[in-house]
C-alpha atoms as a PDB file:
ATOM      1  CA  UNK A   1      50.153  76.843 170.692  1.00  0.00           C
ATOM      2  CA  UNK A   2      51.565  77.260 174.204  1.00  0.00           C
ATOM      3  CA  UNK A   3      49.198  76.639 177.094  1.00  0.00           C
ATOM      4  CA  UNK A   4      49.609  77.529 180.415  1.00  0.00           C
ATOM      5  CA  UNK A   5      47.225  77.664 183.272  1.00  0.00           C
ATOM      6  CA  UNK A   6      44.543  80.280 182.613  1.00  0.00           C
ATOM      7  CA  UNK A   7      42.883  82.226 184.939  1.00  0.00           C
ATOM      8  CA  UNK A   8      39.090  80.637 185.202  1.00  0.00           C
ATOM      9  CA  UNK A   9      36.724  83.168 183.495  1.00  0.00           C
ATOM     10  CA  UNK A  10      34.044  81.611 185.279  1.00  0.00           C
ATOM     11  CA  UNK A  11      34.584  82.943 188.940  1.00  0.00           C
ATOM     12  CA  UNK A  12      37.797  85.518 187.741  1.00  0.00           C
ATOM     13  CA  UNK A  13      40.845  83.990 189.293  1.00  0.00           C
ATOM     14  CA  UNK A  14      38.810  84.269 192.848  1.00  0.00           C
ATOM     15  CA  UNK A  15      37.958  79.924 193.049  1.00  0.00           C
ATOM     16  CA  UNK A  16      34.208  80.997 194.479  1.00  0.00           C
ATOM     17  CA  UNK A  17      31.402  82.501 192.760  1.00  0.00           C
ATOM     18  CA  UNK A  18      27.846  83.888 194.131  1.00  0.00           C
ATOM     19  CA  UNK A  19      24.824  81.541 194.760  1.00  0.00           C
ATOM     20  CA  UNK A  20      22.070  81.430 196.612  1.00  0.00           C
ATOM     21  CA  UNK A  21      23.538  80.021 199.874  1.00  0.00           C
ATOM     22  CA  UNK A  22      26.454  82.360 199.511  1.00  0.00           C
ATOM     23  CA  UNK A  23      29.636  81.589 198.328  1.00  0.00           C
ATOM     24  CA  UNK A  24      30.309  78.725 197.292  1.00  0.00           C
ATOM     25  CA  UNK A  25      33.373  77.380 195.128  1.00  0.00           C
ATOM     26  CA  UNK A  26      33.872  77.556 191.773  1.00  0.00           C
ATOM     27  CA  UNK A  27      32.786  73.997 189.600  1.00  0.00           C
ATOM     28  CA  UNK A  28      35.042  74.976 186.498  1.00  0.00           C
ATOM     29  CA  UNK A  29      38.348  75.420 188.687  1.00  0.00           C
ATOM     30  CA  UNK A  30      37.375  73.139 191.755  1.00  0.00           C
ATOM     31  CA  UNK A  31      38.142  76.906 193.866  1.00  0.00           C
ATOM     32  CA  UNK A  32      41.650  77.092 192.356  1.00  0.00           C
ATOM     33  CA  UNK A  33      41.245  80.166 190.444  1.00  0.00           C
ATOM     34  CA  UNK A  34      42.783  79.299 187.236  1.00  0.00           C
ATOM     35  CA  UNK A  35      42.227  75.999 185.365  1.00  0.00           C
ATOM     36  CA  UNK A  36      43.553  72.774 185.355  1.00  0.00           C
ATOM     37  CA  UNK A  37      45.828  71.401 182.486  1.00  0.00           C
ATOM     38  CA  UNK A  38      43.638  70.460 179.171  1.00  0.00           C
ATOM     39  CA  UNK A  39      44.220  66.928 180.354  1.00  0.00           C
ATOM     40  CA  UNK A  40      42.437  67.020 183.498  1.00  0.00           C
ATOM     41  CA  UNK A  41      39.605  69.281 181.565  1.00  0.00           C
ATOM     42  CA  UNK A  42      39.330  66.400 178.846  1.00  0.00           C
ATOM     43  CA  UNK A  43      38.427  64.019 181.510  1.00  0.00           C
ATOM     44  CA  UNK A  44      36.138  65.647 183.313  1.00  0.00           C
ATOM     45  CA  UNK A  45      34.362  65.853 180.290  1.00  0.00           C
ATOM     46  CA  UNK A  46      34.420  62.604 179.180  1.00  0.00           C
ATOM     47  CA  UNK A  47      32.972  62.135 182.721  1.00  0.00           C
ATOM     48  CA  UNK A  48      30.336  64.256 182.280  1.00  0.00           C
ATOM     49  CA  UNK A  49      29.535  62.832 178.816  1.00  0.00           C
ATOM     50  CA  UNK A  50      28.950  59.127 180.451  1.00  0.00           C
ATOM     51  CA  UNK A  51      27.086  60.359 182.626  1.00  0.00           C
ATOM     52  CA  UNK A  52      24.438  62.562 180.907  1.00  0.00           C
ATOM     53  CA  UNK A  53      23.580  59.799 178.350  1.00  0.00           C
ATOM     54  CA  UNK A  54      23.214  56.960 180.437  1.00  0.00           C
ATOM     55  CA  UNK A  55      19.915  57.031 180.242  1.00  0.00           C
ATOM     56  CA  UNK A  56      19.675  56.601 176.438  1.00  0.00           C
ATOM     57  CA  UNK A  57      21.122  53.332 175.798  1.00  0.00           C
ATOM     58  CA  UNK A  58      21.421  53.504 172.062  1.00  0.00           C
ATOM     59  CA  UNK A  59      23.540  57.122 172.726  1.00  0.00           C
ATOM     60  CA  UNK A  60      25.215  55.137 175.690  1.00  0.00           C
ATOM     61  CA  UNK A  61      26.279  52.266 173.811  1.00  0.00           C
ATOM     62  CA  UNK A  62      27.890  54.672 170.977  1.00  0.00           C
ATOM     63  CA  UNK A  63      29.403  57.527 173.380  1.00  0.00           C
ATOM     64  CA  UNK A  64      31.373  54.639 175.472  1.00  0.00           C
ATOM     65  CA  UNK A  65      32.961  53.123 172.377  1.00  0.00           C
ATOM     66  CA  UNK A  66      34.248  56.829 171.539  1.00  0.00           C
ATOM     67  CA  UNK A  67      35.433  57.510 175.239  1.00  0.00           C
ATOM     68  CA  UNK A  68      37.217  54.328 175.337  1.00  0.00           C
ATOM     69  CA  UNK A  69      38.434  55.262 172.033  1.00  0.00           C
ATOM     70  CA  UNK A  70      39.446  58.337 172.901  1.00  0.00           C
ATOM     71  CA  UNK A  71      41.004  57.042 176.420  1.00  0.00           C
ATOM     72  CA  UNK A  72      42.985  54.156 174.345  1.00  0.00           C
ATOM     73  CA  UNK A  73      44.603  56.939 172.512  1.00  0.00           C
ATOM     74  CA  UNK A  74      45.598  59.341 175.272  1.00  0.00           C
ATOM     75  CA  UNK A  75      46.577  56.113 177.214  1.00  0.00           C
ATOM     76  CA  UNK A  76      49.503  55.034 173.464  1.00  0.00           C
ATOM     77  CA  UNK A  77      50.489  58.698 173.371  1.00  0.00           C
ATOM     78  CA  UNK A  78      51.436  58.847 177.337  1.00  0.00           C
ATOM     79  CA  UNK A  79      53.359  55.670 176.346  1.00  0.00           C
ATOM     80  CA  UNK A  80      54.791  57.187 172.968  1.00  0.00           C
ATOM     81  CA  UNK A  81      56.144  60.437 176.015  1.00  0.00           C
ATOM     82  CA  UNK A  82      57.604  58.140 178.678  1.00  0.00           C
ATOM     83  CA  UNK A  83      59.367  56.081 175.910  1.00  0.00           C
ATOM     84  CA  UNK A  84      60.870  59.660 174.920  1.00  0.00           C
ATOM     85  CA  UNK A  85      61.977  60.470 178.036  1.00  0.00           C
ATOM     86  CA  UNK A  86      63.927  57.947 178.422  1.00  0.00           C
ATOM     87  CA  UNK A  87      66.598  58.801 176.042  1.00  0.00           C
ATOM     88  CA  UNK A  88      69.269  61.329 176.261  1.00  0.00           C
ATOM     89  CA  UNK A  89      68.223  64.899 176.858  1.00  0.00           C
ATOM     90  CA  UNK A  90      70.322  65.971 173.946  1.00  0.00           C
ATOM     91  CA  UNK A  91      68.382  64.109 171.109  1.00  0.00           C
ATOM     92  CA  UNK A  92      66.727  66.468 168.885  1.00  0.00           C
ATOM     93  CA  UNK A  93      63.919  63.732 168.232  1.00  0.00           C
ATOM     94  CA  UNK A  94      62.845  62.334 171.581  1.00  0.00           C
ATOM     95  CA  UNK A  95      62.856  65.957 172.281  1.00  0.00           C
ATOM     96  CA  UNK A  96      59.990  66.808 169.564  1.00  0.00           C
ATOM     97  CA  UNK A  97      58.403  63.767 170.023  1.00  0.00           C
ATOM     98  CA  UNK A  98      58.112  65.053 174.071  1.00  0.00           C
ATOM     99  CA  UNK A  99      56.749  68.208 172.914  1.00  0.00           C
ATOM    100  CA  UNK A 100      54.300  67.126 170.310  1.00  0.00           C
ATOM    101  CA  UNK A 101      52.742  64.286 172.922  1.00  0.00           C
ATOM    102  CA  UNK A 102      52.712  67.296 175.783  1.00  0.00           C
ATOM    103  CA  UNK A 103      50.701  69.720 173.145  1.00  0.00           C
ATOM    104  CA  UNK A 104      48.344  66.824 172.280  1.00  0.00           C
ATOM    105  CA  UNK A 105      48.104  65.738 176.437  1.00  0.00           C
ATOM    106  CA  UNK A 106      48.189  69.005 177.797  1.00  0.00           C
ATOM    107  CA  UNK A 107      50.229  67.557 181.013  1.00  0.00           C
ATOM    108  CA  UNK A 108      52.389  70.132 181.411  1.00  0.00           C
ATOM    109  CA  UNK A 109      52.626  73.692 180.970  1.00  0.00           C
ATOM    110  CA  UNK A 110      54.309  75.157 177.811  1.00  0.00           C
ATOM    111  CA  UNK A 111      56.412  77.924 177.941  1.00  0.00           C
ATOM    112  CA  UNK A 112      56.986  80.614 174.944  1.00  0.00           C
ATOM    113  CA  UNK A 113      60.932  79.668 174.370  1.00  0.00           C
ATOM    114  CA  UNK A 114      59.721  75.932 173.954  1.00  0.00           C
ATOM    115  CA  UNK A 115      57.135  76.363 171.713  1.00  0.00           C
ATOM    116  CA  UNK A 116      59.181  78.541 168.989  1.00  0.00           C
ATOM    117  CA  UNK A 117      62.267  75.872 169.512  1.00  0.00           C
ATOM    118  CA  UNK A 118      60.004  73.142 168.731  1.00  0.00           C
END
C-alpha cells in the first residue's frame, strides 16, 4: 500500500477553509494543503485521545496504558529501521525490513517502484 501525501479533503488542497470570522486555516492539514505523513496523523490522535478522556478517570487510566502501549511500539520499530539502515544498501533484508517499518511508521513517502520491489 504506497502512501504519499494526499491532498486534504477537508479544505481541497487550499490549507484554509470558511468560518465565521473568515478564513481561517485548515485544522486537518495545519494550512498545508495536503496531509502530513500517517505518523504525524497517529499522534495527533493519540493527542487528542488523552485529552478528551481526561475527565473520566476510569477511561483515562485505560486509554494511557494503550497510548503508551502503542508509543512503546512505534518507539522498538523506529529502532528495528535505524538498526536497518545501518547496513549495506545492497542487502536484500535490511532493505525489507526498511520498507516494512516505513509502511507500519508512515515516515516517509512510498513510491509505486518501491512498493512492487518490496
Amino acid at each position: 500500500m504506497a502512501e504519499t501525501l494526499k491532498q486534504c479533503a477537508t479544505c481541497f488542497g487550499e490549507g484554509t477553509i470558511g468560518s465565521e470570522h473568515g478564513p481561517v486555516s485548515c485544522m486537518d492539514c495545519c494550512g498545508l494543503g495536503r496531509l502530513p505523513p500517517s505518523f504525524h496523523l497517529r499522534e495527533r490522535r493519540l493527542r487528542e485521545l488523552e485529552q478528551a478522556y481526561t475527565a473520566q478517570p476510569e477511561l483515562a487510566r485505560d486509554l494511557r496504558f494503550l497510548v503508551h502501549e502503542v508509543r512503546t511500539a512505534q518507539h522498538a520499530l523506529m529502532q528495528v529501521m535505524a538498526a536497518a539502515m545501518d547496513a549495506p544498501a545492497h542487502d536484500a533484508l535490511a532493505a525489507r525490513i526498511r520498507f516494512v517499518s516505513n509502511q507500519a511508521l508512515g515516515l516517509y513517502p512510498v513510491t509505486e517502484e518501491e512498493s512492487q520491489s518490496s
